[in-house]
PDB file of N, CA and C in Angstrom:
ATOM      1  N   UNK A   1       0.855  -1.176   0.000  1.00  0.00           N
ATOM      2  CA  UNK A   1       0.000   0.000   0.000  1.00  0.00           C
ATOM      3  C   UNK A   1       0.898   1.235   0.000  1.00  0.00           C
ATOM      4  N   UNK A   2       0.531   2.043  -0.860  1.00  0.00           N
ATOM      5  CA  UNK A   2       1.388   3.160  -0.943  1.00  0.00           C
ATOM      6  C   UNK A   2       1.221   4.214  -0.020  1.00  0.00           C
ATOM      7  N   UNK A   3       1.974   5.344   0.284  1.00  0.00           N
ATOM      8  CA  UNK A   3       1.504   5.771   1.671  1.00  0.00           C
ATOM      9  C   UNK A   3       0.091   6.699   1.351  1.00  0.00           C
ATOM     10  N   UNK A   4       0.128   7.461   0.253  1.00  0.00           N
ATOM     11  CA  UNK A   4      -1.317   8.365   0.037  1.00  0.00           C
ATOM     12  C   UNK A   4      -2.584   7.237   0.137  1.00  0.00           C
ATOM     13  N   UNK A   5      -1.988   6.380  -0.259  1.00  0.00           N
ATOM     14  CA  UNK A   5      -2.938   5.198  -0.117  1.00  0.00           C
ATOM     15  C   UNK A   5      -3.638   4.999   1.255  1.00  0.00           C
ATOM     16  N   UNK A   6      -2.561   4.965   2.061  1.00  0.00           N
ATOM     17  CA  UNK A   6      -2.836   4.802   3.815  1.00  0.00           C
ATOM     18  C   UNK A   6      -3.402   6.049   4.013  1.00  0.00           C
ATOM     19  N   UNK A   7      -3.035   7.390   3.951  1.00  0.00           N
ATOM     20  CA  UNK A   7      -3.607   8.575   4.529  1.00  0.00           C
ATOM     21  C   UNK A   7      -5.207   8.278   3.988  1.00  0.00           C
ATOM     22  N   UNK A   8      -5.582   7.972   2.946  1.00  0.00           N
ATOM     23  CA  UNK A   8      -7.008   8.466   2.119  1.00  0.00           C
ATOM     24  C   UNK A   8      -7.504   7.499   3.014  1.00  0.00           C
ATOM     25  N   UNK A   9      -7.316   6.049   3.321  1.00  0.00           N
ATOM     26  CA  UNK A   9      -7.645   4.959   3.813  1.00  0.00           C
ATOM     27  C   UNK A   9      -7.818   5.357   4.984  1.00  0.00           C
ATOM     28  N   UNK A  10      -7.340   6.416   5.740  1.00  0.00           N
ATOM     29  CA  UNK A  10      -7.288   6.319   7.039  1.00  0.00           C
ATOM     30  C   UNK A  10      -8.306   6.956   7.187  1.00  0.00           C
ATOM     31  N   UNK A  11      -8.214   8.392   6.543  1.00  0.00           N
ATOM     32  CA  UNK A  11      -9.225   9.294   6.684  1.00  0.00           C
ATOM     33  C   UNK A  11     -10.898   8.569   6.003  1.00  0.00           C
ATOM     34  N   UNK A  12     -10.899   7.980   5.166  1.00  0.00           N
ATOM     35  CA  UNK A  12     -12.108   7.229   5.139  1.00  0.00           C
ATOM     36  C   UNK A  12     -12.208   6.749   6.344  1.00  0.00           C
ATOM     37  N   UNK A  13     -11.822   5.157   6.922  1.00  0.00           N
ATOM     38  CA  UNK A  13     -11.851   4.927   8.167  1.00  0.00           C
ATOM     39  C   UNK A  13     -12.412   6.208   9.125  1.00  0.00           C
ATOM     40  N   UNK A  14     -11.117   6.753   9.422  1.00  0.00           N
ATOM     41  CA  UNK A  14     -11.729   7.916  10.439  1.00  0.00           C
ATOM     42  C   UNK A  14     -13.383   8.476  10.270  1.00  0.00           C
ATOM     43  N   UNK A  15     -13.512   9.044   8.803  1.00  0.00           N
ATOM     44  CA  UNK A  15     -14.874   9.567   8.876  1.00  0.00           C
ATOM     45  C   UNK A  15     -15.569   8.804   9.209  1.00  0.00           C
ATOM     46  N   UNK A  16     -15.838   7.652   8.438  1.00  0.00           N
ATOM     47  CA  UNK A  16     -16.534   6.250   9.113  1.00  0.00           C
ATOM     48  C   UNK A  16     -16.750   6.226  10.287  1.00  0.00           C
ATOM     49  N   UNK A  17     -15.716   6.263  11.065  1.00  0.00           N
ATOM     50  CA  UNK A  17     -16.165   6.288  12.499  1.00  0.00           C
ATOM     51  C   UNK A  17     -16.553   7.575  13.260  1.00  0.00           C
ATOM     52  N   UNK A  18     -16.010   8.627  12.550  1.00  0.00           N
ATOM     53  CA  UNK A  18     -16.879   9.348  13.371  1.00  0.00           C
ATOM     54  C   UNK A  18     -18.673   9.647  13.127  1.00  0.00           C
ATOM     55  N   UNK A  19     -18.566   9.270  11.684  1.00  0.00           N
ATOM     56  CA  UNK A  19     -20.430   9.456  11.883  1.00  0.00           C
ATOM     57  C   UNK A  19     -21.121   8.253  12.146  1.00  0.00           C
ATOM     58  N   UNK A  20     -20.384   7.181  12.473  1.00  0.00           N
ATOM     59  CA  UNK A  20     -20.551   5.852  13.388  1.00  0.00           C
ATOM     60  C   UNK A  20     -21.252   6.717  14.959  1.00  0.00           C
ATOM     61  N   UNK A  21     -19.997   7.280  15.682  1.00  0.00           N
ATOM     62  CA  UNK A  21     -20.160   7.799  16.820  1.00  0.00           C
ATOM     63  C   UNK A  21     -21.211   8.516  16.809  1.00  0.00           C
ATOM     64  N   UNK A  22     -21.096   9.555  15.907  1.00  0.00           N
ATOM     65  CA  UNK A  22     -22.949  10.556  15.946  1.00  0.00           C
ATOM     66  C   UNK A  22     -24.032   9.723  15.737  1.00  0.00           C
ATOM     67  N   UNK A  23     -24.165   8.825  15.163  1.00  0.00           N
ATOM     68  CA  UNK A  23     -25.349   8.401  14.621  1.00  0.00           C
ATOM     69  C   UNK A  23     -25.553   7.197  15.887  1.00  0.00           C
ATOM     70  N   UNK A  24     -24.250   6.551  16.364  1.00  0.00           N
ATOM     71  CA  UNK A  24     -24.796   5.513  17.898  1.00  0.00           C
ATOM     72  C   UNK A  24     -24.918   6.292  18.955  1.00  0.00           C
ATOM     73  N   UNK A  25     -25.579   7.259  18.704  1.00  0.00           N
ATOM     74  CA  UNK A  25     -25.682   8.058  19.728  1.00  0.00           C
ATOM     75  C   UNK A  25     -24.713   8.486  21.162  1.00  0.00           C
ATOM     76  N   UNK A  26     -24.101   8.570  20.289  1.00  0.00           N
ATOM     77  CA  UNK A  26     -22.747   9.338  21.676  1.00  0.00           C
ATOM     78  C   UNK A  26     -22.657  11.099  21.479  1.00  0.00           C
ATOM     79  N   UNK A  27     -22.835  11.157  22.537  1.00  0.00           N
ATOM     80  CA  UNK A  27     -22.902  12.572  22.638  1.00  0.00           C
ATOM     81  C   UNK A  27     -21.347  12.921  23.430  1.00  0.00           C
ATOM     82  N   UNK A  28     -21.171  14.235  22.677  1.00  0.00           N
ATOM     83  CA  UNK A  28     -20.130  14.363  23.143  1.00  0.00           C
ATOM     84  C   UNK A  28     -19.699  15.336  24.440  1.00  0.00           C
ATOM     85  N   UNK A  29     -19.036  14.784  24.936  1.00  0.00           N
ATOM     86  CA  UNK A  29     -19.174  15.755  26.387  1.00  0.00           C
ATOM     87  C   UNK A  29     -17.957  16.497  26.530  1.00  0.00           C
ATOM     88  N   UNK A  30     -17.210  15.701  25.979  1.00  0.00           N
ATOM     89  CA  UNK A  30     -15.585  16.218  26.467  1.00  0.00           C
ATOM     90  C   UNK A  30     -14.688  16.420  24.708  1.00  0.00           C
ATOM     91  N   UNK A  31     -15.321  17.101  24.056  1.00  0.00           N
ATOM     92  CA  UNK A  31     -14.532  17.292  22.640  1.00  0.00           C
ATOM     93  C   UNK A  31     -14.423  15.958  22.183  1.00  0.00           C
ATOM     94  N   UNK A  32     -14.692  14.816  22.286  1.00  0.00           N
ATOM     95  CA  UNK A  32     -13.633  13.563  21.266  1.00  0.00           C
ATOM     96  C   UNK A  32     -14.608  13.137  20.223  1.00  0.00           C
ATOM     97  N   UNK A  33     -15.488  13.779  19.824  1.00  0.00           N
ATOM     98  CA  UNK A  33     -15.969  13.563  18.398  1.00  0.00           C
ATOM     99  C   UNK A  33     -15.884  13.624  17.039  1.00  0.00           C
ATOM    100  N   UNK A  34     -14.607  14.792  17.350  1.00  0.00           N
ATOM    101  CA  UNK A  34     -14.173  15.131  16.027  1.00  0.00           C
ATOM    102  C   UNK A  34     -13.478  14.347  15.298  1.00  0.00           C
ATOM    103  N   UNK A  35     -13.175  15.130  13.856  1.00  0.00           N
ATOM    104  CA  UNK A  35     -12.320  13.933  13.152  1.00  0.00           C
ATOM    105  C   UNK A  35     -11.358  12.880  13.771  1.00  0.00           C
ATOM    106  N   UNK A  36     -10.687  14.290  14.165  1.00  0.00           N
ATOM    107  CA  UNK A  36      -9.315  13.834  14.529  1.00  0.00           C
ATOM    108  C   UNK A  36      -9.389  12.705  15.618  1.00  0.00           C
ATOM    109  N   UNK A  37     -10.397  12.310  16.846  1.00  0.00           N
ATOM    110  CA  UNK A  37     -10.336  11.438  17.335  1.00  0.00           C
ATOM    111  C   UNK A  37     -10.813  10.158  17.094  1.00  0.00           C
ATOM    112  N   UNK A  38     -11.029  10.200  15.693  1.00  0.00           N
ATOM    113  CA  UNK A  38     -11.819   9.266  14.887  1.00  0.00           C
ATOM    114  C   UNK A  38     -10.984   8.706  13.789  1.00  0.00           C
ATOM    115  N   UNK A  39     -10.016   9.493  13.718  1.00  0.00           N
ATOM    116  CA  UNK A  39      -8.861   8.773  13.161  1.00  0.00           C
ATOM    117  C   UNK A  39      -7.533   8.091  13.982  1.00  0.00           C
ATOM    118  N   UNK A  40      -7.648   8.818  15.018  1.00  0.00           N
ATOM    119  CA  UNK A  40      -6.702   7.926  16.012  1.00  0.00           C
ATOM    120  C   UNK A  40      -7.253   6.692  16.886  1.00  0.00           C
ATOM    121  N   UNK A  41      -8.487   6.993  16.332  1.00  0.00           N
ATOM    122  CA  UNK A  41      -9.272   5.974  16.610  1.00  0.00           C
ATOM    123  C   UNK A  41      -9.312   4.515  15.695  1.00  0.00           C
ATOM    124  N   UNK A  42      -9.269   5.013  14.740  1.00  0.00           N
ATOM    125  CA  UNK A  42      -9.073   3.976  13.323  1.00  0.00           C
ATOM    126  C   UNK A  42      -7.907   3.635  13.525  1.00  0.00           C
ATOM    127  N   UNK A  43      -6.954   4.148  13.651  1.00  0.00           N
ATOM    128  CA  UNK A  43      -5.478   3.834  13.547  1.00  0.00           C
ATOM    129  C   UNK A  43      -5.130   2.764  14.346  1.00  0.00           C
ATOM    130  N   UNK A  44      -5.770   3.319  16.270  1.00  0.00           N
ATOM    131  CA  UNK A  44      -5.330   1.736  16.721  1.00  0.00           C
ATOM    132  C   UNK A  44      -6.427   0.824  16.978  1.00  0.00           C
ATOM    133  N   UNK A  45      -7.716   0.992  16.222  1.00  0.00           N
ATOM    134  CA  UNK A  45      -8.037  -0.285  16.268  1.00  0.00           C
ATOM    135  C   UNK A  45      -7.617  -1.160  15.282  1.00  0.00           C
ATOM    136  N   UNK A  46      -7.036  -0.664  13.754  1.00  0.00           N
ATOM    137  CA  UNK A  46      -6.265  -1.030  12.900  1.00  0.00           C
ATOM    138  C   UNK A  46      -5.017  -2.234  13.524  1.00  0.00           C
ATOM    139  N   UNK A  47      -4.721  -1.300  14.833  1.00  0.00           N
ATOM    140  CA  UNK A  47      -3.357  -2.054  15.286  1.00  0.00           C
ATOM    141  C   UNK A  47      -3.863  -3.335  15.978  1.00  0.00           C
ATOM    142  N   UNK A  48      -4.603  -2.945  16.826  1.00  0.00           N
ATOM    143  CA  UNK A  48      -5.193  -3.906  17.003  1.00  0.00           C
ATOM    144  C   UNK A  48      -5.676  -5.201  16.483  1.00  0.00           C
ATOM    145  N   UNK A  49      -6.555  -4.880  15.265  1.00  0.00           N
ATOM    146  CA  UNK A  49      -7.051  -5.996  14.713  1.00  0.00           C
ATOM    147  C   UNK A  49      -5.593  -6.387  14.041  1.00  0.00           C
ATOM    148  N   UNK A  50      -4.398  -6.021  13.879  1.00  0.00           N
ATOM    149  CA  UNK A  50      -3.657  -6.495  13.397  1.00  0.00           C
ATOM    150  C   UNK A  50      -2.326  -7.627  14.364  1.00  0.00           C
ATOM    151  N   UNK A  51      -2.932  -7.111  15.299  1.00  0.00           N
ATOM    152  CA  UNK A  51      -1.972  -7.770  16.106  1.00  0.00           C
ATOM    153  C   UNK A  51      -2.689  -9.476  16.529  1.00  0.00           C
ATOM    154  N   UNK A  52      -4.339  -8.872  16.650  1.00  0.00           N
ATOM    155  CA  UNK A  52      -4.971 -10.282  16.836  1.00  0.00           C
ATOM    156  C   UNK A  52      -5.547 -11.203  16.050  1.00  0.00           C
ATOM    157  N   UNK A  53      -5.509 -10.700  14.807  1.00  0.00           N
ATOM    158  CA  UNK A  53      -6.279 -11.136  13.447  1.00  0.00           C
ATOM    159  C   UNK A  53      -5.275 -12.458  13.007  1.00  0.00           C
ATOM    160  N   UNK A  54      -4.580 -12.861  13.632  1.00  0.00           N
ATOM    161  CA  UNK A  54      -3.307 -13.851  12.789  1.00  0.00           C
ATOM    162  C   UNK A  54      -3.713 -15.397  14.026  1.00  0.00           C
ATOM    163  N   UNK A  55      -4.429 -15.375  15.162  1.00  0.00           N
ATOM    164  CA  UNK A  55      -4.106 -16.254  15.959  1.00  0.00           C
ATOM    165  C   UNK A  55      -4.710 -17.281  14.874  1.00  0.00           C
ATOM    166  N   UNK A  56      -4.700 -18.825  15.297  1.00  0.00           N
ATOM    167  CA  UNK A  56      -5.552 -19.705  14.139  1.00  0.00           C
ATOM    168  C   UNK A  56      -6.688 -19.328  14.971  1.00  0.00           C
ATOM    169  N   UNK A  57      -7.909 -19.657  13.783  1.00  0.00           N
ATOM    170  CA  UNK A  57      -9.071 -20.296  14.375  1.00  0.00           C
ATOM    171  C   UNK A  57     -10.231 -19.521  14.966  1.00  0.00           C
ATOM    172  N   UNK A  58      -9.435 -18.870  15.808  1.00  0.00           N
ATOM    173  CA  UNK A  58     -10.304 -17.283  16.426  1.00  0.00           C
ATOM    174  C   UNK A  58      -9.790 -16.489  16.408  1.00  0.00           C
ATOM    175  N   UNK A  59      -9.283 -16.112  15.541  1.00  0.00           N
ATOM    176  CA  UNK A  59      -8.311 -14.719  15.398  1.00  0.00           C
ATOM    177  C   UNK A  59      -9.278 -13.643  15.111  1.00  0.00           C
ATOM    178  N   UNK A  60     -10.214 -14.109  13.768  1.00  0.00           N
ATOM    179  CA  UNK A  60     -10.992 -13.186  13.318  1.00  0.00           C
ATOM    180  C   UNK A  60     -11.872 -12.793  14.535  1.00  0.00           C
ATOM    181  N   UNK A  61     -12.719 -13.418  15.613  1.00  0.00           N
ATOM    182  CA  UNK A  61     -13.407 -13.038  16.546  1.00  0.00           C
ATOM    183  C   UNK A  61     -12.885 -12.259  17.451  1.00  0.00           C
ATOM    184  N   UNK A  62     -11.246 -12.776  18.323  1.00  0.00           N
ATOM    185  CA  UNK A  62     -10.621 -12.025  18.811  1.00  0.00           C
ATOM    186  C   UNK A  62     -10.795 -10.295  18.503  1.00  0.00           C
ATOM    187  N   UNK A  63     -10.140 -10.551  16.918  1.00  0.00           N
ATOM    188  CA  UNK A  63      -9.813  -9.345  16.256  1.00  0.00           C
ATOM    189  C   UNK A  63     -11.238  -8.474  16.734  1.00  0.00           C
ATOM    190  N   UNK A  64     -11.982  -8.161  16.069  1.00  0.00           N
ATOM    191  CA  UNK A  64     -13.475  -8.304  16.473  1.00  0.00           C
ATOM    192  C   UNK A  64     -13.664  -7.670  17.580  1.00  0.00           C
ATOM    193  N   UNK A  65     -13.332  -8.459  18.388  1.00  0.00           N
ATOM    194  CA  UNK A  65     -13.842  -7.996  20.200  1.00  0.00           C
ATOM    195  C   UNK A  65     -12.426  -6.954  20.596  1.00  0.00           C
ATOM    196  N   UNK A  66     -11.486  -7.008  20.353  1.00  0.00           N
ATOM    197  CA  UNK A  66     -10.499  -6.021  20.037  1.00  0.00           C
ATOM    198  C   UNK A  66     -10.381  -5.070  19.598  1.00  0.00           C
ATOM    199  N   UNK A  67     -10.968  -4.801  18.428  1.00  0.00           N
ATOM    200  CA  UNK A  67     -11.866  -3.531  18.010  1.00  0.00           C
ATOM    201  C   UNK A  67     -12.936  -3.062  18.378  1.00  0.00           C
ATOM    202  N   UNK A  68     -13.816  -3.813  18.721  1.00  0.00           N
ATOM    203  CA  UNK A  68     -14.612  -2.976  19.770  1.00  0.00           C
ATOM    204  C   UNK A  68     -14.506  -2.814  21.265  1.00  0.00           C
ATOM    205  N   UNK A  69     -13.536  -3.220  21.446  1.00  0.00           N
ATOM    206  CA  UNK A  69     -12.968  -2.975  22.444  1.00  0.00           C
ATOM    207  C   UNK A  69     -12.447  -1.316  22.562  1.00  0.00           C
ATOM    208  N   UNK A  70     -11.745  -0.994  21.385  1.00  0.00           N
ATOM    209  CA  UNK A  70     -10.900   0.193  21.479  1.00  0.00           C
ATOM    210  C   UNK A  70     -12.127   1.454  20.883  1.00  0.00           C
ATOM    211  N   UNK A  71     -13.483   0.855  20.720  1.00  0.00           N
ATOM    212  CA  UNK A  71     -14.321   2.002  20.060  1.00  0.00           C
ATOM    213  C   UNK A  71     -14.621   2.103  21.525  1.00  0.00           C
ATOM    214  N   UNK A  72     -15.444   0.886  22.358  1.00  0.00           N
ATOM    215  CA  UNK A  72     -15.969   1.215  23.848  1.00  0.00           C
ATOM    216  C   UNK A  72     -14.837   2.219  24.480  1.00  0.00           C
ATOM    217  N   UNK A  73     -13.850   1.846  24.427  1.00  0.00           N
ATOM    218  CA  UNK A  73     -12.779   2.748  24.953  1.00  0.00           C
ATOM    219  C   UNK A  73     -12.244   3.995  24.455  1.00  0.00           C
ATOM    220  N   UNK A  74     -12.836   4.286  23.559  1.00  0.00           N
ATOM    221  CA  UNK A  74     -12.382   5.917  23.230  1.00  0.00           C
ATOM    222  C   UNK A  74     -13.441   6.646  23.129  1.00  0.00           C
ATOM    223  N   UNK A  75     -14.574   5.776  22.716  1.00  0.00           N
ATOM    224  CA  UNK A  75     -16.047   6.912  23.270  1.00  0.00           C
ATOM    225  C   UNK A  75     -16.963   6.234  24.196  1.00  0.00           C
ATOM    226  N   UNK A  76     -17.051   6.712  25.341  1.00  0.00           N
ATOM    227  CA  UNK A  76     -18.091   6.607  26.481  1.00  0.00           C
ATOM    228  C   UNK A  76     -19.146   5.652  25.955  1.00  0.00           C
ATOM    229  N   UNK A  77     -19.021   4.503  25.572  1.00  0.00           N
ATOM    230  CA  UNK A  77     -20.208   3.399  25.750  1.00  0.00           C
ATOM    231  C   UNK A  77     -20.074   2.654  25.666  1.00  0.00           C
ATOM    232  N   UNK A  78     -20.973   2.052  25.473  1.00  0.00           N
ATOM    233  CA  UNK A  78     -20.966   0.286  26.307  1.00  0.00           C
ATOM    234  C   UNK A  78     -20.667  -1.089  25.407  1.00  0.00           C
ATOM    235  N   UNK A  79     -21.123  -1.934  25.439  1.00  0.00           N
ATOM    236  CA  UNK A  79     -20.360  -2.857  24.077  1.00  0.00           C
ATOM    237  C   UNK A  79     -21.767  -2.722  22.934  1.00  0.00           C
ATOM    238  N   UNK A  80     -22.884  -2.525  23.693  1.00  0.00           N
ATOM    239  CA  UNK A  80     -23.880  -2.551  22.616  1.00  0.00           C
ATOM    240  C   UNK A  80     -23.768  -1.254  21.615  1.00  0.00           C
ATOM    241  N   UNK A  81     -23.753  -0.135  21.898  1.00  0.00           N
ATOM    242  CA  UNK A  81     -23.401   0.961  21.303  1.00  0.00           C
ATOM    243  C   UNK A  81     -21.928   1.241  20.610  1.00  0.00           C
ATOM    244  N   UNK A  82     -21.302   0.306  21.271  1.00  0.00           N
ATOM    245  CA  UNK A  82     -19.522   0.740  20.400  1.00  0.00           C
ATOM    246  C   UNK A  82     -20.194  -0.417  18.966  1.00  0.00           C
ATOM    247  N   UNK A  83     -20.843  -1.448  19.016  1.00  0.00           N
ATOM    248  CA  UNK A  83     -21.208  -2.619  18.110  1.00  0.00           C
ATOM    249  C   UNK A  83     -22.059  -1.285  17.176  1.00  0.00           C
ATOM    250  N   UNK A  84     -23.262  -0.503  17.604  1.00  0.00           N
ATOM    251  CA  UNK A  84     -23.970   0.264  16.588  1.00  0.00           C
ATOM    252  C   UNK A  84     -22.799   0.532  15.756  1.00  0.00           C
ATOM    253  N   UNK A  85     -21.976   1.849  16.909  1.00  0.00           N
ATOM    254  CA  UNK A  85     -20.863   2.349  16.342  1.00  0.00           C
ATOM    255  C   UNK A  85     -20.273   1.881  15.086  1.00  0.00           C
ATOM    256  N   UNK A  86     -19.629   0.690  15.312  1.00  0.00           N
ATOM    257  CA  UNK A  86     -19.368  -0.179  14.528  1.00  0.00           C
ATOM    258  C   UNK A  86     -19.700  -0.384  12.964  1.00  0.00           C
ATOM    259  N   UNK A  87     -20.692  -1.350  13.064  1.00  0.00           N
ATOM    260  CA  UNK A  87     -22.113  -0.955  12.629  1.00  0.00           C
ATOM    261  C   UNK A  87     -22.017  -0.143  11.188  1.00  0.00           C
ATOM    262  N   UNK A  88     -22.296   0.832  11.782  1.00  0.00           N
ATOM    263  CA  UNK A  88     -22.607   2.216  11.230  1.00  0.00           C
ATOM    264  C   UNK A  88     -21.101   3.078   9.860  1.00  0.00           C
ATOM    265  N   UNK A  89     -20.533   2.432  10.931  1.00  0.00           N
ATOM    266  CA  UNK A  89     -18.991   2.738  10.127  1.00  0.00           C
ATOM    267  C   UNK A  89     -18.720   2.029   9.453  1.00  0.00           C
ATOM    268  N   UNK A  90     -19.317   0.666   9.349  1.00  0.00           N
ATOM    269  CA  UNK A  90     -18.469  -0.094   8.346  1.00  0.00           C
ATOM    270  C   UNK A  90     -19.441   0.205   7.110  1.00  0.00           C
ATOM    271  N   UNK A  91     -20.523   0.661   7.343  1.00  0.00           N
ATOM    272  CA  UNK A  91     -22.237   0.808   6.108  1.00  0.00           C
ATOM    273  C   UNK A  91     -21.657   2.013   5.617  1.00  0.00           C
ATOM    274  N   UNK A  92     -21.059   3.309   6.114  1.00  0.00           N
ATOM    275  CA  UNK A  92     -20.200   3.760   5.564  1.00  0.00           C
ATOM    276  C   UNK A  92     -19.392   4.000   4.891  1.00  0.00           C
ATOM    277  N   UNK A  93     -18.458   3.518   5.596  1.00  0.00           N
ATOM    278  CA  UNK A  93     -17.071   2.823   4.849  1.00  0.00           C
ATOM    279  C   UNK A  93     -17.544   2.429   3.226  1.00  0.00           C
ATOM    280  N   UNK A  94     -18.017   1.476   3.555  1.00  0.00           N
ATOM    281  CA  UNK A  94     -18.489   1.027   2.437  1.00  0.00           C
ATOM    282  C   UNK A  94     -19.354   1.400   1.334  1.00  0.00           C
ATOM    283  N   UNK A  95     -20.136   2.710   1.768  1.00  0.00           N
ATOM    284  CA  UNK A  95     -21.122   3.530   0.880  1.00  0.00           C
ATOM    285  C   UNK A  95     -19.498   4.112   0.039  1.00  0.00           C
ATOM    286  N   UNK A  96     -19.147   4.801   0.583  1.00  0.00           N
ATOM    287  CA  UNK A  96     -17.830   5.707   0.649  1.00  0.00           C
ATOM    288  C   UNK A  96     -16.864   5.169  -0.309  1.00  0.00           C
ATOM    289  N   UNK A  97     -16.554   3.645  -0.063  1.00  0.00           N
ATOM    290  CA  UNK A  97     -15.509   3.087  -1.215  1.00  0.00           C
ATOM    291  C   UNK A  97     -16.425   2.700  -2.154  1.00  0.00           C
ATOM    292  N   UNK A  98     -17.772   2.403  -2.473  1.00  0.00           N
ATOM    293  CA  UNK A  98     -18.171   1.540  -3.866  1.00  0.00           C
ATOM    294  C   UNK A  98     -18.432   3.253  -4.691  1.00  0.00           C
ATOM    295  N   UNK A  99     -18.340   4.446  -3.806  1.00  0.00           N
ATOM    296  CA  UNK A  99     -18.673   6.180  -4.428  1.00  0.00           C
ATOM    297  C   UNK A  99     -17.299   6.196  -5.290  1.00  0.00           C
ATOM    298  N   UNK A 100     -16.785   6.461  -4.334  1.00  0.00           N
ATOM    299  CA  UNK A 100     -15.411   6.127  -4.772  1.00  0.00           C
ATOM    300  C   UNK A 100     -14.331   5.308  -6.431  1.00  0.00           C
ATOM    301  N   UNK A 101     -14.685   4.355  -5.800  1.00  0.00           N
ATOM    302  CA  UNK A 101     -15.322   3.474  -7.301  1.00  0.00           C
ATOM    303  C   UNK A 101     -15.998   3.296  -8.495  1.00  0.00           C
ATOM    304  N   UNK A 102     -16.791   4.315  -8.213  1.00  0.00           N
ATOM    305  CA  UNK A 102     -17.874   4.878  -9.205  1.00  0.00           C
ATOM    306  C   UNK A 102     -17.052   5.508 -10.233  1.00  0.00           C
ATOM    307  N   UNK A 103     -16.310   7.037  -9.537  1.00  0.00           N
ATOM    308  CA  UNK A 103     -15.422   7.566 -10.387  1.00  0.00           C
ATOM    309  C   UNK A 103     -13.837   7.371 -10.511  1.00  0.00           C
ATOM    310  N   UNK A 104     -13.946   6.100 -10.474  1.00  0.00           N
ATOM    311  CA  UNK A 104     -12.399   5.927 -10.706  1.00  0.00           C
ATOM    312  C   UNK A 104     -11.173   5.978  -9.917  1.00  0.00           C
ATOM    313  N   UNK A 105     -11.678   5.832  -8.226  1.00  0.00           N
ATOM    314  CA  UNK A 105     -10.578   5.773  -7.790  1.00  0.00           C
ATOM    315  C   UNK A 105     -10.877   4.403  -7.192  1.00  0.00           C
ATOM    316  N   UNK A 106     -10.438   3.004  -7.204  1.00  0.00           N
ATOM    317  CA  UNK A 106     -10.854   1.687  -6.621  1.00  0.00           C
ATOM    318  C   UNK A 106      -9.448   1.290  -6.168  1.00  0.00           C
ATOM    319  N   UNK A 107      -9.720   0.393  -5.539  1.00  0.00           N
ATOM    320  CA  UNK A 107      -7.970  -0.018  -4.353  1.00  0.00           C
ATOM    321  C   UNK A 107      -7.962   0.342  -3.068  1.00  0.00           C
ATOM    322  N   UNK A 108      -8.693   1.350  -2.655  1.00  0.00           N
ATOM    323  CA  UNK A 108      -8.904   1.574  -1.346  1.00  0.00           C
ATOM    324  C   UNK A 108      -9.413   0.826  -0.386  1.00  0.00           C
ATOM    325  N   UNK A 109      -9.052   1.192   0.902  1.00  0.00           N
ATOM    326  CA  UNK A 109      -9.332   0.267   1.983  1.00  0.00           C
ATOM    327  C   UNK A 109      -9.866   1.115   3.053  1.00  0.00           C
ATOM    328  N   UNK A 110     -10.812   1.234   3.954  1.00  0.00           N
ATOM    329  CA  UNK A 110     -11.337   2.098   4.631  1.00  0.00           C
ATOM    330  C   UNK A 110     -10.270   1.479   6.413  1.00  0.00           C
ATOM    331  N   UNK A 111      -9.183   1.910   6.331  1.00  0.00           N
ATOM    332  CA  UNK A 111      -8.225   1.495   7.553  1.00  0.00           C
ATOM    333  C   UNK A 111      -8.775   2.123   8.905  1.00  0.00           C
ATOM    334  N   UNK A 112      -8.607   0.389   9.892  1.00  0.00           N
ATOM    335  CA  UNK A 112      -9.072   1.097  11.147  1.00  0.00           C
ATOM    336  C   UNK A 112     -10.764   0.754  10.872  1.00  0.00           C
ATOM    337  N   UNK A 113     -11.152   0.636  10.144  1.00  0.00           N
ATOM    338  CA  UNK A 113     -12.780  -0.302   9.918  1.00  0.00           C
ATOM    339  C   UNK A 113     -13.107  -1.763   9.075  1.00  0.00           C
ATOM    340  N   UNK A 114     -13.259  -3.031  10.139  1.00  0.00           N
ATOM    341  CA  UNK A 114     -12.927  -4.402  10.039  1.00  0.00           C
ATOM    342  C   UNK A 114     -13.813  -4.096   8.292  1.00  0.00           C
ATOM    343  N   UNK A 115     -13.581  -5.163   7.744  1.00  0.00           N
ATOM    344  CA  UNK A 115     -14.582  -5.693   6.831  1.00  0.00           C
ATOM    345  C   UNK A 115     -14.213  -4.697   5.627  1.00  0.00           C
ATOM    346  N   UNK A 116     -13.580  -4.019   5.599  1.00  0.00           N
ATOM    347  CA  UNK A 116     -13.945  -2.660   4.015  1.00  0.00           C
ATOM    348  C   UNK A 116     -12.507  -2.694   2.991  1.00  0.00           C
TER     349      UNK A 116
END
């Protein structure tokens, strides 16, 4: 992956998750809604799923609960709402790359959101 590759990827990801976060209803109390925490947000659940995604067998589930692990943990909720979160970002993500695709830019990866 080339690196503009990773930035566009990331920042997809990121947006992804942050209108994940608005739309699972997290309100924000303390500033962390914005982009920017929505890309450092992508980034290490990225790391994450990368570190656990390799075990045999249950890696992919691990991975999984590892990433939502790090959404419950960077915005105030619970596992059912980091899962909307989730959710929401990957329906995204994915609106976002097949747009994308439309006009000619395809190869992308929405980084930091499982599945895209």
């Amino acid at each position: 992956m080339a690196p503009i590759e990773f930035v566009v990827g990331v920042l997809i990801g990121g947006g992804a998750l942050a209108v994940g976060a608005h739309v699972g209803a997290y309100r924000d109390r303390d500033g962390s809604s914005d982009l920017g925490h929505a890309v450092v947000t992508a980034l290490l659940g990225a790391l994450v799923w990368a570190l656990l995604a390799w075990v045999p067998l249950i890696g992919t589930l691990l991975a999984l609960l590892g990433w939502l692990a790090v959404v419950k943990r960077r915005y105030p909720v619970g596992w059912v709402r980091a899962a909307v979160v989730g959710a929401v970002a990957w329906a995204v993500a994915v609106v976002a790359l097949a747009a994308l695709e439309l006009v000619g830019v395809g190869g992308l990866s929405a980084v930091g959101v499982p599945g895209t």
